[in-house]
N, C-alpha and C. Protein backbone atom coordinates (compact mmCIF):
# COMPACT_ATOMS: atom_id res chain seq x y z
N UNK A 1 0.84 -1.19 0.00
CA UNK A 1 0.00 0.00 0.00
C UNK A 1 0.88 1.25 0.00
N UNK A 2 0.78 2.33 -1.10
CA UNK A 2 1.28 3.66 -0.91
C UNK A 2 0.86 4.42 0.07
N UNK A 3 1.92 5.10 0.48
CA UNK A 3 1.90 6.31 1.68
C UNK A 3 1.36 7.58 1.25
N UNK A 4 0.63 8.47 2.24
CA UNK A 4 0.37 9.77 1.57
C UNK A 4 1.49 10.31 1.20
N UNK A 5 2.69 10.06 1.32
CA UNK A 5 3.78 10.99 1.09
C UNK A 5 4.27 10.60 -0.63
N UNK A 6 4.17 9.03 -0.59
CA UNK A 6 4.33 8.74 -1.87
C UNK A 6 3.43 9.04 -3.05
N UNK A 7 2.00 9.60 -2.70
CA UNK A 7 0.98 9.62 -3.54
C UNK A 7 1.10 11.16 -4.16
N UNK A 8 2.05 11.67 -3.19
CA UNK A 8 2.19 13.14 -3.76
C UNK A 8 3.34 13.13 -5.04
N UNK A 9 2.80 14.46 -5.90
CA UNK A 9 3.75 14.59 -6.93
C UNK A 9 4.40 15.90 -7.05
N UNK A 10 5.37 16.39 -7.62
CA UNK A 10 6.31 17.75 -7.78
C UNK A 10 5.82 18.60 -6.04
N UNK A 11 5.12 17.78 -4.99
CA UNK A 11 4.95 19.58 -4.26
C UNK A 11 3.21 19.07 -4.27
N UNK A 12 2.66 18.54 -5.50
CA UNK A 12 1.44 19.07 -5.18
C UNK A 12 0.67 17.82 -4.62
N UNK A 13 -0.83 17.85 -4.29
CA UNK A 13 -1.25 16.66 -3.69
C UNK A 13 -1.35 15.10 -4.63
N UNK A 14 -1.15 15.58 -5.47
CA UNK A 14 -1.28 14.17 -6.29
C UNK A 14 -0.92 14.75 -7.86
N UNK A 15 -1.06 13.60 -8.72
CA UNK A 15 -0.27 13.72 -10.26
C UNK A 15 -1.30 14.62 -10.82
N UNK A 16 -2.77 14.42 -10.25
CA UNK A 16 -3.76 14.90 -11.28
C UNK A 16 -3.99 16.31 -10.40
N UNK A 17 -3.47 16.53 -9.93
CA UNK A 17 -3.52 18.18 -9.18
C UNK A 17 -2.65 19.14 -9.94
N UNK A 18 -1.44 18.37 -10.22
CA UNK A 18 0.10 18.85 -10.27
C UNK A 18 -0.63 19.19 -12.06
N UNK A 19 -0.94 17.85 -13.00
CA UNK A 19 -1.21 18.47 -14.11
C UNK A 19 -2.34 18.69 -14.84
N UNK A 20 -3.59 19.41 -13.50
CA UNK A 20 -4.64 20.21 -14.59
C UNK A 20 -3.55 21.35 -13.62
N UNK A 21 -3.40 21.67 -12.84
CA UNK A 21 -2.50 23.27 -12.96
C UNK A 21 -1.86 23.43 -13.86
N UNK A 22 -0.98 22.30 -14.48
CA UNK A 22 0.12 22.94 -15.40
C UNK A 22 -0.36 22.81 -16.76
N UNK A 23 -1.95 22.42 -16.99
CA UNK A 23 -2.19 22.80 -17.76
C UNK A 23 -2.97 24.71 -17.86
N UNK A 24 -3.35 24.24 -17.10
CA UNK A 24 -4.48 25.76 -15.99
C UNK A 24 -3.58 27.03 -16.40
N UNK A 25 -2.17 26.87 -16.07
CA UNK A 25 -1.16 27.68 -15.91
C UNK A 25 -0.50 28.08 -17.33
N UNK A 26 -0.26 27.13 -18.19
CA UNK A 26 0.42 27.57 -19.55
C UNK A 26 -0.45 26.98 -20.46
N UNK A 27 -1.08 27.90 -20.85
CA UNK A 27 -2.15 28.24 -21.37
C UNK A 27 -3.21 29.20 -21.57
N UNK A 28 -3.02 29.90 -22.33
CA UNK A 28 -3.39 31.16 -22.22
C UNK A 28 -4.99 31.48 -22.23
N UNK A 29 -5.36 30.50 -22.70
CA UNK A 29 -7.22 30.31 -22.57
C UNK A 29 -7.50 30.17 -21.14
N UNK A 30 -7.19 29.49 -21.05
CA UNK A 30 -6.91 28.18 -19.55
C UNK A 30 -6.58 29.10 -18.58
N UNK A 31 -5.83 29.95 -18.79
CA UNK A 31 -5.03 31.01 -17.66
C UNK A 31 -5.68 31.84 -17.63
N UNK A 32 -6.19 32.11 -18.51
CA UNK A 32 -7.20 33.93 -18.59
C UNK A 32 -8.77 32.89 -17.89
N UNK A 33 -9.16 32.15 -17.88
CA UNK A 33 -10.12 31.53 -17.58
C UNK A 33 -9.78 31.36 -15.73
N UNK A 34 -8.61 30.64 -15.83
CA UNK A 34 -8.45 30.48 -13.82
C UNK A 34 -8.51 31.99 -13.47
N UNK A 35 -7.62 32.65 -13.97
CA UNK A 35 -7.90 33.84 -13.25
C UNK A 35 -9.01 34.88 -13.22
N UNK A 36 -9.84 34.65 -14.28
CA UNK A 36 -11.25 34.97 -14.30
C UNK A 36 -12.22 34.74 -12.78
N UNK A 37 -11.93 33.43 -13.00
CA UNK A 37 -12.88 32.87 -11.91
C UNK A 37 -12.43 33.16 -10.38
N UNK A 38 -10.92 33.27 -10.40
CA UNK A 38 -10.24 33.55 -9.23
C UNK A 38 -11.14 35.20 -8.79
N UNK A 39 -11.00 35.75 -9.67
CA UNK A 39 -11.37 36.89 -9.57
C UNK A 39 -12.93 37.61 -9.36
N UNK A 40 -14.01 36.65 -9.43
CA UNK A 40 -15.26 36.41 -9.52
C UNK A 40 -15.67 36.48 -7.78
N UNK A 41 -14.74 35.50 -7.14
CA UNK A 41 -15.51 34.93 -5.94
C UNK A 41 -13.75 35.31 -4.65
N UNK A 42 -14.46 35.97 -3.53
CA UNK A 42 -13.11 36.72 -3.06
C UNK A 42 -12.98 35.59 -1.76
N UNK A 43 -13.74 34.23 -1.72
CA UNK A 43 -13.61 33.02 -0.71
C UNK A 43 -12.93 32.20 -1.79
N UNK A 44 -11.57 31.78 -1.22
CA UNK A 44 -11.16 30.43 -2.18
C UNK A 44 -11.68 29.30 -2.63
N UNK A 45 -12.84 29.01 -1.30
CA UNK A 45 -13.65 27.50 -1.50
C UNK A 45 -14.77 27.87 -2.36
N UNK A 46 -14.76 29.01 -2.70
CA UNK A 46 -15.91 29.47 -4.01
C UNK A 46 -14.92 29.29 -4.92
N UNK A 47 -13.83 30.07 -5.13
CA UNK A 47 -13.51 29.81 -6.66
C UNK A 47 -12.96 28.61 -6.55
N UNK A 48 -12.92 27.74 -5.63
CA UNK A 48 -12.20 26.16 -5.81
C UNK A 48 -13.73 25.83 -6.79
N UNK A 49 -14.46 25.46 -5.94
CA UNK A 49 -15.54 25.64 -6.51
C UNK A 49 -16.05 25.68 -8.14
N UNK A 50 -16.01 27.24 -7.91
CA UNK A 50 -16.51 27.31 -9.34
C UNK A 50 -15.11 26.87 -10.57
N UNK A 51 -14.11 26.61 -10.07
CA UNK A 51 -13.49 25.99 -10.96
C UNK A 51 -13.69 24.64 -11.50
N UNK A 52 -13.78 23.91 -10.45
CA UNK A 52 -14.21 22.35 -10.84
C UNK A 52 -15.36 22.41 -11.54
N UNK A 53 -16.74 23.38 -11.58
CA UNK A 53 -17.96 23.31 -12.10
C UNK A 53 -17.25 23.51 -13.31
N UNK A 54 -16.08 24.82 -13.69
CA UNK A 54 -15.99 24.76 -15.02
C UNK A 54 -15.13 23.46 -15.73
N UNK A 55 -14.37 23.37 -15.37
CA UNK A 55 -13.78 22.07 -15.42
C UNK A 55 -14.93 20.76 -16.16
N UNK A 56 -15.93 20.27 -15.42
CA UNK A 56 -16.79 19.48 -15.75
C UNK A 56 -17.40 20.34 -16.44
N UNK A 57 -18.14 21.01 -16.85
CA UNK A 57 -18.68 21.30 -17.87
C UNK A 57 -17.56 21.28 -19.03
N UNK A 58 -16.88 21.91 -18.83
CA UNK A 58 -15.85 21.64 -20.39
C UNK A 58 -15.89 20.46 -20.98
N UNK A 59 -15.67 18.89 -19.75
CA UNK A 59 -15.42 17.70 -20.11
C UNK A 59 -16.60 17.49 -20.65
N UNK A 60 -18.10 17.82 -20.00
CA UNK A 60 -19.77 17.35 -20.29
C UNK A 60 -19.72 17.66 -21.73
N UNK A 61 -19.47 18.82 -22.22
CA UNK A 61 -19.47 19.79 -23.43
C UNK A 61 -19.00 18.49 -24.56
N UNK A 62 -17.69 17.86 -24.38
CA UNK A 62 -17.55 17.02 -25.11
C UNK A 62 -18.63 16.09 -25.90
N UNK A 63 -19.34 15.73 -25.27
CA UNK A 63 -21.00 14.77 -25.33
C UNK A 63 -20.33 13.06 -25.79
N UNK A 64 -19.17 12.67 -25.18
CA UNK A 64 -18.62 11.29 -25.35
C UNK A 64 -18.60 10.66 -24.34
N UNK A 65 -19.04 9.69 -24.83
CA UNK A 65 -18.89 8.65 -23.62
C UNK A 65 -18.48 7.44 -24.02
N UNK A 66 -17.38 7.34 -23.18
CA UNK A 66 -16.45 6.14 -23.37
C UNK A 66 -15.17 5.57 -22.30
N UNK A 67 -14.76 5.14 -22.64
CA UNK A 67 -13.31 4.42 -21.88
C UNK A 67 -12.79 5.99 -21.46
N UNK A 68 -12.29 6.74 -22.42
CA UNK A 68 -11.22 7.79 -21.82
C UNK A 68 -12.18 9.12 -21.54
N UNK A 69 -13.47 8.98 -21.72
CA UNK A 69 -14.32 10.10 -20.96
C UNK A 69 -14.42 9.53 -20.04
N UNK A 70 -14.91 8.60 -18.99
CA UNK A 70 -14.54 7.92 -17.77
C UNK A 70 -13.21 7.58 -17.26
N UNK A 71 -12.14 8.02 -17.93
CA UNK A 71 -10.73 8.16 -16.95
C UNK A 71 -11.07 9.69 -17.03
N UNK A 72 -11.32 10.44 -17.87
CA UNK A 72 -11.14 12.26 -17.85
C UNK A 72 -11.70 12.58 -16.82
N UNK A 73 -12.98 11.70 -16.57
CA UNK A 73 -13.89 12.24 -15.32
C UNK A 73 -13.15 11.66 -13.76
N UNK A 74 -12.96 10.40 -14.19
CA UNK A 74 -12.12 10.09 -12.45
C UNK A 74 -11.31 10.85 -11.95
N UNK A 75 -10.45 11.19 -13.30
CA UNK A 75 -8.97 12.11 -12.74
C UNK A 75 -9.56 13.27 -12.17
N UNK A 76 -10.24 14.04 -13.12
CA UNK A 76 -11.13 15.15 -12.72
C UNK A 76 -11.56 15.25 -10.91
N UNK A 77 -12.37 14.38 -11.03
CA UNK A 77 -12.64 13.72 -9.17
C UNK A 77 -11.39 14.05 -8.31
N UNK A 78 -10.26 13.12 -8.65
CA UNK A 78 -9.20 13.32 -8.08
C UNK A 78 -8.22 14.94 -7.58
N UNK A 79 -8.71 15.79 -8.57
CA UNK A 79 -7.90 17.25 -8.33
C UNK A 79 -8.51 18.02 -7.11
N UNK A 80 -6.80 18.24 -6.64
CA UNK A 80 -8.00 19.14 -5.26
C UNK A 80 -8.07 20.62 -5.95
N UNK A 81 -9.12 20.78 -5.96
CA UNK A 81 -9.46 22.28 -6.96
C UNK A 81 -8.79 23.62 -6.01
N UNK A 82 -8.75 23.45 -4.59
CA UNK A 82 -8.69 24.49 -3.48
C UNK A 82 -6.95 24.30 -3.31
N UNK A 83 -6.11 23.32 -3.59
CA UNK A 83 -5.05 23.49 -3.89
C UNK A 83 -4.23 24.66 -5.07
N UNK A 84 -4.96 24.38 -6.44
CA UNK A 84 -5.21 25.32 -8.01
C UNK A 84 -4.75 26.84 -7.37
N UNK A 85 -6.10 26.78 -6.63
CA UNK A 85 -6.71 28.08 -6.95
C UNK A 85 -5.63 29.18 -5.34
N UNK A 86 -5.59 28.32 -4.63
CA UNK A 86 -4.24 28.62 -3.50
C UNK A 86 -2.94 29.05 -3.92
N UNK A 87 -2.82 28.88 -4.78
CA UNK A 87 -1.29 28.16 -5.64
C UNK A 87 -1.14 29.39 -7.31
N UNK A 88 -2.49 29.56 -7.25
CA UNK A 88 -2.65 30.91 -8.28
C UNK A 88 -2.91 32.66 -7.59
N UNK A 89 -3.14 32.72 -6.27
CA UNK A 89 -3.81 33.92 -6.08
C UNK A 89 -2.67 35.25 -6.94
N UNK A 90 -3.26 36.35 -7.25
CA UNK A 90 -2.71 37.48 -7.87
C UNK A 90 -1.84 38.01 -6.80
């Protein structure tokens, strides 16, 4: 059985934390979008929040369902959104 210490990746709480930020982050859609929302709601657990809502809707938007829309969505599950949005403030 892995340790919480081993389950962590670069710093962040896990692999799928570490890369929707680094996608979140370089990306200029993606970036003008986190910081949108950062900027919307002045409680972090709101824009944790409303990030993951956008997040899943992006994935819903797709309208597939399959093998790798059910890993997109687990990983999804997996991100701590209130980590993101901690880790971005202006």
């Amino acid at each position: 059985m892995c340790s919480a210490e081993q389950q962590t990746y670069n710093g962040w709480t896990n692999y799928e934390t570490w890369l929707v930020n680094l996608w979140l982050t370089n990306d200029e859609g993606y970036y003008g979008q986190l910081m949108y929302i950062i900027s919307l709601y002045g409680d972090m657990r709101d824009q944790a929040e409303a990030l993951d809502e956008w997040m899943q809707l992006e994935h819903s938007e797709l309208e597939i369902t399959n093998l790798w829309s059910d890993i997109v969505a687990h990983t999804l599950g997996r991100v701590d959104w209130l980590e993101i949005v901690e880790n971005n403030q202006a």
